[in-house]
Protein backbone atom coordinates (compact mmCIF):
# COMPACT_ATOMS: atom_id res chain seq x y z
CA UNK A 1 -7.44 9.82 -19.99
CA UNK A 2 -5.34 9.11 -22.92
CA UNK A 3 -4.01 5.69 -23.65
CA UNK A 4 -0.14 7.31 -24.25
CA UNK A 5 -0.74 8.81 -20.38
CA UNK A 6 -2.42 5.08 -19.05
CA UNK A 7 0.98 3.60 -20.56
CA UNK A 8 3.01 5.88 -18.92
CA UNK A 9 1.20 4.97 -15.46
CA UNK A 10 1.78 1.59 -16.00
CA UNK A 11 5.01 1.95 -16.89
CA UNK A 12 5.92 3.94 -13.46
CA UNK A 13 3.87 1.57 -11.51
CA UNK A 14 6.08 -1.04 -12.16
CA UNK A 15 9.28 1.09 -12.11
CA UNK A 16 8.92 4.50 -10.29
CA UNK A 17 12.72 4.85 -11.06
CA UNK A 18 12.19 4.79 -14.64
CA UNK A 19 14.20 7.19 -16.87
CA UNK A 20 12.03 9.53 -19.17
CA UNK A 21 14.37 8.36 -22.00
CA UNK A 22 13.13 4.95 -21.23
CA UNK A 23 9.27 6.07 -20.86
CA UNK A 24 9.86 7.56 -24.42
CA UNK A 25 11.40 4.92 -25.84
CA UNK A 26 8.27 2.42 -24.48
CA UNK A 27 5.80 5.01 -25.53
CA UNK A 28 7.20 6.38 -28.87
CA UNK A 29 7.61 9.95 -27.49
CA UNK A 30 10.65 12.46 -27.42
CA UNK A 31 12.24 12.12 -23.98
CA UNK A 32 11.05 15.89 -23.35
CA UNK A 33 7.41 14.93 -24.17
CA UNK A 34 7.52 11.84 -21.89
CA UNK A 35 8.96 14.65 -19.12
CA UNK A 36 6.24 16.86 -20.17
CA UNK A 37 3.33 13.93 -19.77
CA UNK A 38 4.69 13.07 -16.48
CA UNK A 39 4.64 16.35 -15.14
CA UNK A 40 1.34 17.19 -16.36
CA UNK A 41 -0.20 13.75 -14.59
CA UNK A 42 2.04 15.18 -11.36
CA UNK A 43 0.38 18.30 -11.36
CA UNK A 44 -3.18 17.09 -12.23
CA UNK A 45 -2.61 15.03 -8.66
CA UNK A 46 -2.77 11.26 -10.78
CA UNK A 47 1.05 10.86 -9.48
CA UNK A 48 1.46 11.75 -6.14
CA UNK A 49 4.90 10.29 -5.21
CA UNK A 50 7.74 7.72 -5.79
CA UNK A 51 8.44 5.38 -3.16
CA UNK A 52 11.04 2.80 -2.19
CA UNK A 53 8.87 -1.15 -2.36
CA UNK A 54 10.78 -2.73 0.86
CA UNK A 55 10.73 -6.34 1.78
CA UNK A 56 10.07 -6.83 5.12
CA UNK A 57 10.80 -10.25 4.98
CA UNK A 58 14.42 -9.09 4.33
CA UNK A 59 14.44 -7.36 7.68
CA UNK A 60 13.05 -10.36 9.63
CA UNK A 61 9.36 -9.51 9.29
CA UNK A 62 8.46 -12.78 8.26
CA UNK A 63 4.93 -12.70 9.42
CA UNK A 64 2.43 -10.32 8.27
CA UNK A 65 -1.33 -10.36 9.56
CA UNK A 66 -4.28 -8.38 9.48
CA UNK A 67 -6.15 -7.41 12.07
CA UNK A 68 -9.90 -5.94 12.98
CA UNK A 69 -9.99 -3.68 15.64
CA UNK A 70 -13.72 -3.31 17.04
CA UNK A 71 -14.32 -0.69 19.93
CA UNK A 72 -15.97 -1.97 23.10
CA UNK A 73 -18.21 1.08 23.35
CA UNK A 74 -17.31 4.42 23.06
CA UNK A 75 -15.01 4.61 19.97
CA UNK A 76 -11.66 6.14 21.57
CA UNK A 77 -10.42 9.31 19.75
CA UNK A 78 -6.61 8.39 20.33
CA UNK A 79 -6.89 5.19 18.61
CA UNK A 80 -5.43 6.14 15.67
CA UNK A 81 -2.92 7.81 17.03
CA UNK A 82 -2.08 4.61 19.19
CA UNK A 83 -2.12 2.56 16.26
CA UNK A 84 0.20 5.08 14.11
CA UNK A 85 2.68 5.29 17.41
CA UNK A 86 3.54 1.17 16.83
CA UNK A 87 5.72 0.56 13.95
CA UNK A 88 4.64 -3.17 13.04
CA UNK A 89 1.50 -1.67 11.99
CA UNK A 90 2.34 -0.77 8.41
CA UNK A 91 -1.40 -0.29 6.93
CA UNK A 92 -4.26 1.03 8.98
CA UNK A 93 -7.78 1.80 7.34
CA UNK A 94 -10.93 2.96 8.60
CA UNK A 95 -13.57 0.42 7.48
CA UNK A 96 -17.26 0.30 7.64
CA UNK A 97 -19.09 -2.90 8.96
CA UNK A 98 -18.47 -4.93 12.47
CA UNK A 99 -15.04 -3.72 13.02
CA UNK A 100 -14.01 0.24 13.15
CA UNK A 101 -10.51 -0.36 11.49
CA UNK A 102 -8.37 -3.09 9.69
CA UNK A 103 -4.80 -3.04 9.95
CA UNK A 104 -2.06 -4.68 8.57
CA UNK A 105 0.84 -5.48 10.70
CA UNK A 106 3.92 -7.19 9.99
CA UNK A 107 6.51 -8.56 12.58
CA UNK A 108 9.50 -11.20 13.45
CA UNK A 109 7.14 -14.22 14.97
CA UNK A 110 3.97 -15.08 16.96
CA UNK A 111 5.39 -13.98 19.75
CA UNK A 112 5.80 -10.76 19.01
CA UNK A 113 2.24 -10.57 16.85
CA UNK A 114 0.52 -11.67 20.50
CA UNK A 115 2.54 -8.67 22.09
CA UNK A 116 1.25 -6.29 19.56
CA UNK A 117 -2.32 -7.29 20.13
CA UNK A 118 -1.96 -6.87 23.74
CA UNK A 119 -0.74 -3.74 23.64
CA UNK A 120 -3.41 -2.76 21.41
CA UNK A 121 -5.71 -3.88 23.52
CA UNK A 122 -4.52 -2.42 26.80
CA UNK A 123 -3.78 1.02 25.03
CA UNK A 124 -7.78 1.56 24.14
CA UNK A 125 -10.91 -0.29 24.67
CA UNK A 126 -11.01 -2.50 22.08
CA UNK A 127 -11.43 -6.09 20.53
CA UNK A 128 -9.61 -7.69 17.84
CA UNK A 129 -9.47 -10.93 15.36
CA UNK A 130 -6.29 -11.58 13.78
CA UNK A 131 -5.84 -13.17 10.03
CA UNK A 132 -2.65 -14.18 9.68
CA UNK A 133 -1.52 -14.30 6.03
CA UNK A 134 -0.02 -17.06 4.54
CA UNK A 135 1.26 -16.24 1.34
CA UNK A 136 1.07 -12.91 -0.74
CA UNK A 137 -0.52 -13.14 -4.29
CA UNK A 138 0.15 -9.92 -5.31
CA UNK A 139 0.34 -6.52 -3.17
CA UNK A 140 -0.49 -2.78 -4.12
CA UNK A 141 -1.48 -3.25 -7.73
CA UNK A 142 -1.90 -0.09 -9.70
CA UNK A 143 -5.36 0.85 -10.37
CA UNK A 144 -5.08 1.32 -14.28
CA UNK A 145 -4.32 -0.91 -17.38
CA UNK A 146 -1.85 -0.52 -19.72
CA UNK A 147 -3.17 -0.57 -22.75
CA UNK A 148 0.13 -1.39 -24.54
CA UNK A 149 -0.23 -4.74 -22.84
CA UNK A 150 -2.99 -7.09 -24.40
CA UNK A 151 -5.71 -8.14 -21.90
CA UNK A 152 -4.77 -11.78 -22.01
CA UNK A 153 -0.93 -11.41 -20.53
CA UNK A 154 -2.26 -8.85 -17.90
């Protein structure tokens, strides 16, 4: 991939709202090139979307944990559909190793966390172990450099 389509990346990675005027302007292209580049990378299936970052600590979801779900025999075949039908869940993956799935759920207190894993665990046959997180270094980095930006300040 070219370096002038990695910038651009970057650039949208930090600021999906970004204007192509501004993309040209940061990458040295016309503002119908940097149009062009993006909709190239759109259709090639690198970008696949815009989305709104939302704080959930602004809407009282002060406490975010992950949790391992491990089946107690049989792996269910509506657990992810149980797990998609409860909106503090925000993250679900399907992992290898002791547990079947890790999820990340974020809520209002430890109240309602302990509700959340008991529904869990009444809905299918499971197990789980909670991590509750502390403090968020940094959250859904983009999976490129930008080589405009020199390895030491990135």
């Amino acid at each position: 991939m070219e370096s002038t389509d990695q910038h651009i990346l970057a650039l949208l990675s930090r600021e999906g709202r970004m204007s192509f005027t501004e993309i040209g302007r940061e990458t040295g292209l016309s503002t119908s090139a940097a149009q062009q580049r993006v909709r190239r990378l759109e259709q090639r299936g690198i970008i696949t979307g815009y989305h709104a970052r939302i704080d959930g600590a602004a809407l009282g979801h002060t406490l975010a944990a992950f949790i391992e779900i491990r089946p107690l025999g049989q792996v269910d075949e509506s657990l992810v559909d149980v797990l998609a039908s409860m909106p503090e869940i925000v993250s679900c993956y399907s992992v290898a190793g002791d547990a079947s799935h890790l999820c990340l759920a974020e809520v209002t207190s430890t109240q309602e966390l302990d509700d959340l894993l008991t529904r869990i665990r009444t809905a299918v046959n499971v197990s789980t172990s909670t991590t509750v997180v502390l403090r968020t270094l940094f959250r859904d980095r983009p999976p490129i450099d930008d080589p405009a930006v020199p390895a030491a300040k990135r």
